[in-house]
Protein backbone atom coordinates (compact mmCIF):
# COMPACT_ATOMS: atom_id res chain seq x y z
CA UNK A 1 28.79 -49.04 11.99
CA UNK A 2 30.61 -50.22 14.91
CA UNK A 3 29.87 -48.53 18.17
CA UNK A 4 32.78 -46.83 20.76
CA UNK A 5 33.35 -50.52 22.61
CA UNK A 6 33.92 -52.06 18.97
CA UNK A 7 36.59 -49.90 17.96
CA UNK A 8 38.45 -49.34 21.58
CA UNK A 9 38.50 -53.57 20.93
CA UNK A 10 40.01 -53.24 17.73
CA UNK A 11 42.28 -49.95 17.77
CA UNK A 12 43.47 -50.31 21.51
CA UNK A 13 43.23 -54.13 22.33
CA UNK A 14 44.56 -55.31 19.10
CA UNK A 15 46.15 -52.78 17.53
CA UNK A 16 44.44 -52.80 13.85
CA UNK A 17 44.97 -49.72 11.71
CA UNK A 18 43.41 -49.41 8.16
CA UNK A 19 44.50 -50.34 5.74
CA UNK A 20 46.67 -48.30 3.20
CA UNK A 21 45.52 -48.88 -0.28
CA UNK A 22 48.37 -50.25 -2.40
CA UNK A 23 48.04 -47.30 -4.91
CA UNK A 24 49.12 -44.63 -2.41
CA UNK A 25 52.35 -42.65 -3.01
CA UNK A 26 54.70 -44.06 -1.03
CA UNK A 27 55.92 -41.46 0.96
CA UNK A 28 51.92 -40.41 1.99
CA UNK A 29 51.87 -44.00 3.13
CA UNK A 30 54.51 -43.74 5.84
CA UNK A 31 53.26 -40.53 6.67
CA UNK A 32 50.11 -42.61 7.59
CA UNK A 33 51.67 -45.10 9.21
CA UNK A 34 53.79 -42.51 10.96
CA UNK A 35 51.12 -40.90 12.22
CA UNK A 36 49.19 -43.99 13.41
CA UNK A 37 52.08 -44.79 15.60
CA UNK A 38 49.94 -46.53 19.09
CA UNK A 39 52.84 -44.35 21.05
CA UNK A 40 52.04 -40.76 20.75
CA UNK A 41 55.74 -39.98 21.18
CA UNK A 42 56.49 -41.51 18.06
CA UNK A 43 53.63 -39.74 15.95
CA UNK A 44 54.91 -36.62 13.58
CA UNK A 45 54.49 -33.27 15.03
CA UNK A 46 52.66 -31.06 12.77
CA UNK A 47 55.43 -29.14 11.43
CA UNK A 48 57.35 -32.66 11.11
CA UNK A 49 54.38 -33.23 8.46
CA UNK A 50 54.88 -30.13 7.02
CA UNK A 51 58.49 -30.69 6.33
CA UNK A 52 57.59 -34.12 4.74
CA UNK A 53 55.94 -32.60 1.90
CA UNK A 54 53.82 -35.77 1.88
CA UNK A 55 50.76 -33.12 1.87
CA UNK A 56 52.61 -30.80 -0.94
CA UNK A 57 49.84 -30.15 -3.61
CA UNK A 58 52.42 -29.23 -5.88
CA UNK A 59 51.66 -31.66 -8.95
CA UNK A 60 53.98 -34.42 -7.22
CA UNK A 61 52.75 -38.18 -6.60
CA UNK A 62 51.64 -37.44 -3.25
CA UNK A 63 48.25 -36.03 -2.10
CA UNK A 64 46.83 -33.17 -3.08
CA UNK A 65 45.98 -31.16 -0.19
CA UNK A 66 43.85 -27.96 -0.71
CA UNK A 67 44.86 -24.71 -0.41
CA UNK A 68 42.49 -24.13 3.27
CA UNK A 69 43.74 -27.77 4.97
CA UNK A 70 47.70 -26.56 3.92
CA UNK A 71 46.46 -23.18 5.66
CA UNK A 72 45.53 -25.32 7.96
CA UNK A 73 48.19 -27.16 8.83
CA UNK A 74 50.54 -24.20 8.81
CA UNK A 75 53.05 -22.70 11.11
CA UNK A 76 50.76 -20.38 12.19
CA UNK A 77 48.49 -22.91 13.81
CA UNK A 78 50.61 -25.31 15.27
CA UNK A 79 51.53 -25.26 18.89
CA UNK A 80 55.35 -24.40 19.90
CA UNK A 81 55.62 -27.68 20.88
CA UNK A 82 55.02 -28.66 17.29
CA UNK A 83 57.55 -26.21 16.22
């Protein structure tokens, strides 16, 4: 496992992200990319994920989030910023 100094190298020094296996729904995969954006500004804001649907567990190709992580993730515990 690589320790703190490792991944700071990797993650803030040279920008690597993991990689997205090729057999993700599309639209889950931009979320992800989305959301590893190095600029914070750029990243979704919760409800911005929401609205994607990328995490609708709704027998679509896209993940299938469960019932407690869409609670989760729900207006009710995002920020007003978020909103």
């Amino acid at each position: 496992m690589a320790g703190p100094a490792e991944v700071y190298q990797h993650v803030v020094i040279d920008g690597k992200r993991p990689t997205i296996p090729p057999r993700c729904p599309p639209q889950l995969a931009t979320l992800i990319k989305q959301c590893l954006e190095y600029d914070p500004e750029k990243r979704p804001t919760f409800q911005q994920i929401l609205d994607s649907h990328a995490l609708d567990d709704d027998g679509t190709p896209s993940i299938h989030c469960t019932g407690l992580t869409r609670r989760m993730l729900s207006k009710a515990h995002t920020t007003d910023s978020d909103r």
